[in-house]
C-alpha atoms as a PDB file:
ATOM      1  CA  UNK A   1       0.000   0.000   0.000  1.00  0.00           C
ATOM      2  CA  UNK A   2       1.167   3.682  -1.211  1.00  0.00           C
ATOM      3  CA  UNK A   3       1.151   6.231   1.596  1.00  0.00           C
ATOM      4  CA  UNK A   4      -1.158   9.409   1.232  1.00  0.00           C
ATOM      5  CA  UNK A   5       0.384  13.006   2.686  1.00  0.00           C
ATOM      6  CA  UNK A   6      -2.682  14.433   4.477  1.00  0.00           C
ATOM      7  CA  UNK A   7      -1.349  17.707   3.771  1.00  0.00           C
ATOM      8  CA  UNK A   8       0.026  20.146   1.151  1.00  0.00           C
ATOM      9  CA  UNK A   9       3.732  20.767   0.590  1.00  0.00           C
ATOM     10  CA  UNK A  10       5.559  23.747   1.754  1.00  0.00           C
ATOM     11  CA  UNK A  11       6.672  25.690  -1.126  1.00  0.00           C
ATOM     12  CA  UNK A  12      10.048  24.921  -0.610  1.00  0.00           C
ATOM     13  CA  UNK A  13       9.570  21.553  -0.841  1.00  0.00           C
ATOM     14  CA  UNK A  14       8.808  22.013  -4.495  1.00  0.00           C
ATOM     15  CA  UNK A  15      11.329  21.598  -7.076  1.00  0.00           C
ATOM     16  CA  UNK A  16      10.603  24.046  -9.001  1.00  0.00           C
ATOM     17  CA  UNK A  17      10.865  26.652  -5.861  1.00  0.00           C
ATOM     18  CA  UNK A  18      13.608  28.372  -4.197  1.00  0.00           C
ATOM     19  CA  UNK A  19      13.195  30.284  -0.969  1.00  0.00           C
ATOM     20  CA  UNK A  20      16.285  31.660   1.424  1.00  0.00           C
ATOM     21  CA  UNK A  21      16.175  34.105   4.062  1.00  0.00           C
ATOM     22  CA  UNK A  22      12.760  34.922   3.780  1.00  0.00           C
ATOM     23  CA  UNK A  23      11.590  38.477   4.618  1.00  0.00           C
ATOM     24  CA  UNK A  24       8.389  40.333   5.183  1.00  0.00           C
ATOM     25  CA  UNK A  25       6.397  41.885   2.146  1.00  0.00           C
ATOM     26  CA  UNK A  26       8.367  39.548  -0.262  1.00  0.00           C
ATOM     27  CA  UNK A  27       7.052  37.885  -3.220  1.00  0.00           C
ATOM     28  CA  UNK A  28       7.803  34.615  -5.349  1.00  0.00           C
ATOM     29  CA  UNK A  29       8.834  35.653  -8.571  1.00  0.00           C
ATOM     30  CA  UNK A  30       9.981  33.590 -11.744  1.00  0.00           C
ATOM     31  CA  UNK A  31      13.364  32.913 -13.163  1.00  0.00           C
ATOM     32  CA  UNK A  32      13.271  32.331 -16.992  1.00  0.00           C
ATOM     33  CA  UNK A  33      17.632  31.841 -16.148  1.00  0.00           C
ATOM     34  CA  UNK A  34      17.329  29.183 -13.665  1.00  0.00           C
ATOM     35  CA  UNK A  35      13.524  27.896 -14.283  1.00  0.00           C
ATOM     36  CA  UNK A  36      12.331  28.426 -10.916  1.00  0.00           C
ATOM     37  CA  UNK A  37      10.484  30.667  -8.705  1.00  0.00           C
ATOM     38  CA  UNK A  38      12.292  32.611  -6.101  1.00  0.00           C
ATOM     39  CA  UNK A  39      11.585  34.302  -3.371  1.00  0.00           C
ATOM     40  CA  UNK A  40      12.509  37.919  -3.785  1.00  0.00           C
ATOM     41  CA  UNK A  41      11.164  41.885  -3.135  1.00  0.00           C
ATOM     42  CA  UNK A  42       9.496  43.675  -5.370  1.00  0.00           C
ATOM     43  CA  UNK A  43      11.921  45.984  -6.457  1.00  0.00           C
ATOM     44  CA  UNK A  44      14.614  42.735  -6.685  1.00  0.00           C
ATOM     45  CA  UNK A  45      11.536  41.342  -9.182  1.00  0.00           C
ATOM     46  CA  UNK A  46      10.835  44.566 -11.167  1.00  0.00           C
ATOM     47  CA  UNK A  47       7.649  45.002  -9.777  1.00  0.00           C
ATOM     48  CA  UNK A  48       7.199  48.918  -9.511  1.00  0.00           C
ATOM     49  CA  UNK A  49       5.257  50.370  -7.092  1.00  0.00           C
ATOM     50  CA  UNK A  50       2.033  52.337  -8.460  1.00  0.00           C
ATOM     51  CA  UNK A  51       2.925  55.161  -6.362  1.00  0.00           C
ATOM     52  CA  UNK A  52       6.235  56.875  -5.542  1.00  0.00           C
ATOM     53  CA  UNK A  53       7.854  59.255  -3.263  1.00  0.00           C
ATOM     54  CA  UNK A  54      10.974  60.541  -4.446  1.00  0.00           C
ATOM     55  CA  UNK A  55      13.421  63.655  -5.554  1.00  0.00           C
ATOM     56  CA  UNK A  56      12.370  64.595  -9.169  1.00  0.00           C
ATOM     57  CA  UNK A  57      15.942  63.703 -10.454  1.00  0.00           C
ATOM     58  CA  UNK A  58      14.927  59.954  -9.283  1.00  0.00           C
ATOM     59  CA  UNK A  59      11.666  59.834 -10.724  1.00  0.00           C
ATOM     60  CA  UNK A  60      12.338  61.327 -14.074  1.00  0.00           C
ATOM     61  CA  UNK A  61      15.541  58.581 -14.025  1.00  0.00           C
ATOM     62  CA  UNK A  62      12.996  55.863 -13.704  1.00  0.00           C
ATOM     63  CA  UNK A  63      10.926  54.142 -16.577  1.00  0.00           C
ATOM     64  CA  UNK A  64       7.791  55.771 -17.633  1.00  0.00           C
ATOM     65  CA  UNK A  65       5.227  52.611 -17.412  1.00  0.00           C
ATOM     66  CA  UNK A  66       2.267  53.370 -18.369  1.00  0.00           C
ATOM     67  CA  UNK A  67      -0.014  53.748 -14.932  1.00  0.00           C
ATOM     68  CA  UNK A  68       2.540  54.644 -12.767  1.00  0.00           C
ATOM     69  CA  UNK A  69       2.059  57.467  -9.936  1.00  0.00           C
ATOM     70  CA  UNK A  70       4.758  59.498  -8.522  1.00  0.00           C
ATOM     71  CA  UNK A  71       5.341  62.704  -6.264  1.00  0.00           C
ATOM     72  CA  UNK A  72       8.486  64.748  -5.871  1.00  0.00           C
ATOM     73  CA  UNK A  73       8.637  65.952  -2.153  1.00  0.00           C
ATOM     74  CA  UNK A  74      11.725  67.969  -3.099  1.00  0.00           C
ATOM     75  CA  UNK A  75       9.627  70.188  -5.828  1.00  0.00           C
ATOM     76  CA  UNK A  76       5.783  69.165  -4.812  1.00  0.00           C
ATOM     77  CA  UNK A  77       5.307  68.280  -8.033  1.00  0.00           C
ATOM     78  CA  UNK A  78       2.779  64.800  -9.077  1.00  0.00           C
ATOM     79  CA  UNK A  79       3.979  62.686 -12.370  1.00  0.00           C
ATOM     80  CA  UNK A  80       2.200  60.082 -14.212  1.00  0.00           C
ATOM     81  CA  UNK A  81       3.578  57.642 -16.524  1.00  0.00           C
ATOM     82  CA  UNK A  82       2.068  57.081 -19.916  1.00  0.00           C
ATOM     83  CA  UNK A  83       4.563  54.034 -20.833  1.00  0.00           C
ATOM     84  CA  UNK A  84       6.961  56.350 -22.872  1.00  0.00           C
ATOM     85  CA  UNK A  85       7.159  59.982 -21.223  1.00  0.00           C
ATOM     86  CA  UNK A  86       6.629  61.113 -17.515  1.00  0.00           C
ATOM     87  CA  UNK A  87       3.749  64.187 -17.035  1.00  0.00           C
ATOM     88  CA  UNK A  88       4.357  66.950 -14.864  1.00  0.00           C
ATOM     89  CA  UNK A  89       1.444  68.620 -12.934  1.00  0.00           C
ATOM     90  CA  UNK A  90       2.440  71.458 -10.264  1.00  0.00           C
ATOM     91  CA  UNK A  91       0.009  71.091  -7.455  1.00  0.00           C
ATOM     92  CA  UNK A  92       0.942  72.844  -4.083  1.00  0.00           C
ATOM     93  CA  UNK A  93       0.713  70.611  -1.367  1.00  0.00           C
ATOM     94  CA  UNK A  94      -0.995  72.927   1.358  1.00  0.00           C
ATOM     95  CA  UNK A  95      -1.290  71.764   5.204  1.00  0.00           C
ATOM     96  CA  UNK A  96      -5.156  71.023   6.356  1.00  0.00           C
ATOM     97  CA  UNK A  97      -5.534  71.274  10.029  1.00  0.00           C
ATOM     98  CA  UNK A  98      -8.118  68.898  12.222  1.00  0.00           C
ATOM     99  CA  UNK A  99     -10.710  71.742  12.497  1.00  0.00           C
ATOM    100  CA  UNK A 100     -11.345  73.308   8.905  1.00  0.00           C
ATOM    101  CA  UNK A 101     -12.481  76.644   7.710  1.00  0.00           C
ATOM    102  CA  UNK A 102     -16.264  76.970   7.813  1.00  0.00           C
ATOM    103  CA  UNK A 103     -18.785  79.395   5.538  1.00  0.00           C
ATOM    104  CA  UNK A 104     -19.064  79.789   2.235  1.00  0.00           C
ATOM    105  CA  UNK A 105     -15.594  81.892   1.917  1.00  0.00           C
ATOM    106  CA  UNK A 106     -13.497  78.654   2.553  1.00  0.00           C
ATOM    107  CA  UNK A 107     -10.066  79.537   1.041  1.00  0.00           C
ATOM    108  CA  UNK A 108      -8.638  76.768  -1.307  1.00  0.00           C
ATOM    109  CA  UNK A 109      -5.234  76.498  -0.349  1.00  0.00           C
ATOM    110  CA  UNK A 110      -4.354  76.844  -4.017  1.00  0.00           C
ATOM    111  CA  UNK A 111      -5.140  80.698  -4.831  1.00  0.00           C
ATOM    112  CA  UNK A 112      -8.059  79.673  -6.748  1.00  0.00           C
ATOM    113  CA  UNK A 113     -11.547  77.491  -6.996  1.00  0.00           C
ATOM    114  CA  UNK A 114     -14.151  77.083  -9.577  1.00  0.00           C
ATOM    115  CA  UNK A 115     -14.950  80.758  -9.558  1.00  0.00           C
ATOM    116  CA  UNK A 116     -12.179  82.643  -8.523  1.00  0.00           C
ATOM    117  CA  UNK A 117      -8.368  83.087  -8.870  1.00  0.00           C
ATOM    118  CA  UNK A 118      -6.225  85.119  -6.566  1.00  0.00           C
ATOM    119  CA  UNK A 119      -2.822  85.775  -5.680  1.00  0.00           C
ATOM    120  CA  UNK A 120      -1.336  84.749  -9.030  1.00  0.00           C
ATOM    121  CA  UNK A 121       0.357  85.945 -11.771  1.00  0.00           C
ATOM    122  CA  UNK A 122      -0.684  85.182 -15.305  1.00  0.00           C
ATOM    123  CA  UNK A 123       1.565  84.746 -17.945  1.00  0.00           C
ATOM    124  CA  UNK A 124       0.788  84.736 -21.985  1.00  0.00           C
ATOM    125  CA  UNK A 125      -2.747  85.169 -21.092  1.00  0.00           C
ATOM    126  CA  UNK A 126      -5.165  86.458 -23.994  1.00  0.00           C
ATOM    127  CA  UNK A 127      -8.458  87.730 -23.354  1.00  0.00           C
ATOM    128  CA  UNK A 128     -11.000  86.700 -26.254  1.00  0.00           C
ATOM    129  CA  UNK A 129     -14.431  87.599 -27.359  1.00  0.00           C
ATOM    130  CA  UNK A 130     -16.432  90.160 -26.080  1.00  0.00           C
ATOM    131  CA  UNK A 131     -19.590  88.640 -23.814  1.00  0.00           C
ATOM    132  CA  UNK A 132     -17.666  89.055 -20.356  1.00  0.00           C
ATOM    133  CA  UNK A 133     -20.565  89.242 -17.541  1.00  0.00           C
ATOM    134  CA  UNK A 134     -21.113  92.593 -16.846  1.00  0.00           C
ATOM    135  CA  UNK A 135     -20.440  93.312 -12.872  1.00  0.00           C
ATOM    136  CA  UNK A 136     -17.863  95.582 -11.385  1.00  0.00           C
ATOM    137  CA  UNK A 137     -14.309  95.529 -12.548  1.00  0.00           C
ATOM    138  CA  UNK A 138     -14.976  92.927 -15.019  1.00  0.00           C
ATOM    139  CA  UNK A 139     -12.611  93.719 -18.337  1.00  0.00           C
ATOM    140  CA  UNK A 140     -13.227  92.567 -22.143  1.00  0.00           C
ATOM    141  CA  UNK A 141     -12.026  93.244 -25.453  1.00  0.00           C
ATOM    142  CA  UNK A 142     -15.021  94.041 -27.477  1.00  0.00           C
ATOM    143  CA  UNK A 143     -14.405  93.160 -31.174  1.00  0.00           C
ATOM    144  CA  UNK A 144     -17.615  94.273 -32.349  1.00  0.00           C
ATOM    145  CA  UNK A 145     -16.042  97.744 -32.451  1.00  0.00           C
ATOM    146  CA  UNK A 146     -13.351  98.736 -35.600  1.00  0.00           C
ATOM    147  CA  UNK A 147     -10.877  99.057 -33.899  1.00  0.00           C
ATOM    148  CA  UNK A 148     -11.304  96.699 -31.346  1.00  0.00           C
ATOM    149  CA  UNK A 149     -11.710  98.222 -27.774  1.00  0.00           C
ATOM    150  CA  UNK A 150     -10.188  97.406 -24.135  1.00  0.00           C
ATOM    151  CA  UNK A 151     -12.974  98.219 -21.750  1.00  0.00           C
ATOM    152  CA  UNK A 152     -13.557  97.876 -18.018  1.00  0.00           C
ATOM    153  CA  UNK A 153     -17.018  97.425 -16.649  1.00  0.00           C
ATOM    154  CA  UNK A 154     -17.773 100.525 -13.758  1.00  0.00           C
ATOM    155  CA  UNK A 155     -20.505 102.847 -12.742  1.00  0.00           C
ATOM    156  CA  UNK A 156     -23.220 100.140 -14.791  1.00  0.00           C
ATOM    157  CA  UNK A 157     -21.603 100.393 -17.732  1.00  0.00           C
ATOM    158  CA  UNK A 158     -18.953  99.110 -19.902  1.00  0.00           C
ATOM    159  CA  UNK A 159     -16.282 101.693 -20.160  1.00  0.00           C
ATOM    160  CA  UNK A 160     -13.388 102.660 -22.914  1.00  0.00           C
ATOM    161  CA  UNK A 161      -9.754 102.260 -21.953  1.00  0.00           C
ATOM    162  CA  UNK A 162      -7.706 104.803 -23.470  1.00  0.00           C
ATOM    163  CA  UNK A 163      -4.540 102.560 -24.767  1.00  0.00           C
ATOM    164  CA  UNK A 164      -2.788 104.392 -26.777  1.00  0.00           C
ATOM    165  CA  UNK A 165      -1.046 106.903 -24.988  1.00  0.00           C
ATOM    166  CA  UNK A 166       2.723 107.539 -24.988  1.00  0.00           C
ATOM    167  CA  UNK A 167       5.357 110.509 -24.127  1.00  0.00           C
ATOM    168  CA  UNK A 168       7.909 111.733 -26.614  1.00  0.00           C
ATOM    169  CA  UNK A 169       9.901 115.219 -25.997  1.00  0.00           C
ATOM    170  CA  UNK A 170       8.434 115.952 -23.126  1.00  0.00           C
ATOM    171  CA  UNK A 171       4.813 115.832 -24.143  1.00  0.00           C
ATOM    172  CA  UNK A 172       1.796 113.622 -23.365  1.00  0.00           C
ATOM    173  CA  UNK A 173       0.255 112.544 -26.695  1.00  0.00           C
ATOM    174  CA  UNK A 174      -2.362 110.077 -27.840  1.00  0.00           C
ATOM    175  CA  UNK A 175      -1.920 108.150 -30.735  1.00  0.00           C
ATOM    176  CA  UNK A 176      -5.338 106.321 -32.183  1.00  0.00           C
ATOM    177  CA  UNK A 177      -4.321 104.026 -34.998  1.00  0.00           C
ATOM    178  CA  UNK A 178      -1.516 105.921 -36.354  1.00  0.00           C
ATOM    179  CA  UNK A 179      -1.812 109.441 -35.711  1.00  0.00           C
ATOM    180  CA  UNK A 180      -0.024 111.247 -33.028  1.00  0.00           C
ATOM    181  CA  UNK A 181      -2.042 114.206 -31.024  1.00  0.00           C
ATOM    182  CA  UNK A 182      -1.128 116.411 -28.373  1.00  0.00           C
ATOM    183  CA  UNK A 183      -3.061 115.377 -25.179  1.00  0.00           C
ATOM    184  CA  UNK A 184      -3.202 119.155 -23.922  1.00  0.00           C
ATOM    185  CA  UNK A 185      -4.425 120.747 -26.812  1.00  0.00           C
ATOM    186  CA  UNK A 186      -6.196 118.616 -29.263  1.00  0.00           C
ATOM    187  CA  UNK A 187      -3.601 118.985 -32.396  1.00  0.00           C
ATOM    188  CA  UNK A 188      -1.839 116.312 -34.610  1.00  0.00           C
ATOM    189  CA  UNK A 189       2.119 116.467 -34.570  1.00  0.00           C
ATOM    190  CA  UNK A 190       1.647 115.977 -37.719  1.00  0.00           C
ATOM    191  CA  UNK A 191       2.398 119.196 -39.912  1.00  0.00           C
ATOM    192  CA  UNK A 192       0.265 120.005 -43.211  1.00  0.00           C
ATOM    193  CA  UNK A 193       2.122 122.391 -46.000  1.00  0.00           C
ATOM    194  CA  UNK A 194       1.441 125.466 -44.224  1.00  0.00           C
ATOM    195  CA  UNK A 195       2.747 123.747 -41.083  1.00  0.00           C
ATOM    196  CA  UNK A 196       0.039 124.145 -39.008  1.00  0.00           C
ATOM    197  CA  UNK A 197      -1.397 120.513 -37.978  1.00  0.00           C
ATOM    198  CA  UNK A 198      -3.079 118.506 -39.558  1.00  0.00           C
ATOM    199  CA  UNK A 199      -5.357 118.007 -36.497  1.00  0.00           C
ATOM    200  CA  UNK A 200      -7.012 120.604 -34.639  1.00  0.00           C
ATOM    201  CA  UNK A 201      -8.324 120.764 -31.700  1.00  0.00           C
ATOM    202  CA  UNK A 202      -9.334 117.038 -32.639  1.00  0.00           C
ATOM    203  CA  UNK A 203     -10.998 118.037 -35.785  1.00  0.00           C
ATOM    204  CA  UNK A 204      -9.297 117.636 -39.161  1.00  0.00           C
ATOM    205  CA  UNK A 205     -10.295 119.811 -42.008  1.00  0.00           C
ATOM    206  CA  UNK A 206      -9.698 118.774 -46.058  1.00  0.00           C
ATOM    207  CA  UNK A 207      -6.455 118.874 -47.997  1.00  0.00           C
ATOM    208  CA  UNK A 208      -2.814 119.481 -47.266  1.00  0.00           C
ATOM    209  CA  UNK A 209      -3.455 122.823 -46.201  1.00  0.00           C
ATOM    210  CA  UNK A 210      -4.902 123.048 -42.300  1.00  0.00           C
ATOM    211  CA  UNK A 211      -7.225 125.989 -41.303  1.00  0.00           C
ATOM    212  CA  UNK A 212      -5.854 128.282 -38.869  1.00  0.00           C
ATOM    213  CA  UNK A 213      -6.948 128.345 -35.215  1.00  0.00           C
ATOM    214  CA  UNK A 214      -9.989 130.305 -34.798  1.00  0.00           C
ATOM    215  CA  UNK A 215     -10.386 131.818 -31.708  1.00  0.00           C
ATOM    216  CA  UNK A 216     -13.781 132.055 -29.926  1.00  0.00           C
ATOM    217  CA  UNK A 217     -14.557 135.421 -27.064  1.00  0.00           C
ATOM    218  CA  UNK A 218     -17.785 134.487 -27.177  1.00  0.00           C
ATOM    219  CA  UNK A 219     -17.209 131.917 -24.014  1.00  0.00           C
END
């Protein structure tokens, strides 16, 4: 009569397993050199983690597979793998105590929510169409005028920003378009052949040869 074990082998009775100095959170992993399954740690197997803490030099060293979670505590920066390149997003890690902020004015940590941003500074920002909501301080760029026009909504109504101002020589001028006028007195800088401008008291008259100045004692 054969003899029946009443119980199951230990793994390292098996001859196809190999298990030394075994350690906690290890894992049995195969060996296509050697044909058998060894007892070994994850990273020892290849087995990365699907998170990681690390210095961004480390994590952009390791390879990208596709899944994979990591966060640089040197920069506070999160990266995830797409199998070929690592992807950077910059979220500020902000400290939350036991007993949060309560009402409806809850500040997000992050300088901004759904509705607001604050404390930042925008870079190669450009503002588009010209249906902004109208409330106070709220800015658009209205292209349904020619030229288009930079307005700021105040006092219940959308109002012009005068843009085009500049200094040369020691005088404050506004320049619509192309033309150059003298902010104190209304004339172009602009000469016609009689040299007197071309612009008047922001009016322009026909031909090459301005009006003269007419002077008015009746006010």
């Amino acid at each position: 009569m054969k003899r029946i074990s009443s119980g199951a082998p230990a793994l390292d009775g098996l001859t196809d397993v190999t298990i030394t100095a075994v350690a906690d959170d290890e894992l049995l992993a195969y060996d296509s050199g050697t044909s058998e399954w060894i007892n070994q740690t994850p990273a020892e197997a290849g087995v990365a983690p699907a998170t990681t803490v690390d210095t961004q030099a480390n994590i952009l060293a390791l390879t990208p597979t596709s899944g994979l979670l990591a966060y640089a505590s040197d920069k506070n920066f999160f990266y995830v793998a797409d199998g070929s390149n690592w992807y950077e997003t910059q979220i500020k890690l902000n400290l939350r105590p036991q007993a949060p902020e309560m009402g409806s004015g809850i500040d997000s940590g992050q300088g901004y929510q759904e509705t607001y941003i604050t404390n930042k500074k925008l870079y190669n920002v450009q503002l588009q169409g010209h249906d902004a909501t109208p409330g106070n301080g709220s800015i658009r760029i209205d292209t349904t005028n020619d030229p288009d026009t930079f307005e700021v909504y105040l006092r219940d109504a959308w109002q012009n920003l005068i843009y085009d101002l500049t200094t040369s020589d020691g005088d404050f001028r506004h320049t619509p378009l192309s033309e150059a006028i003298y902010v104190w007195r209304g004339d172009s800088v602009a000469l016609g052949n009689n040299d007197r401008p071309m612009i008047t008291e922001y009016e322009s008259g026909m031909g090459s040869h301005p009006r003269p100045r007419v002077l008015n004692f009746n006010h």
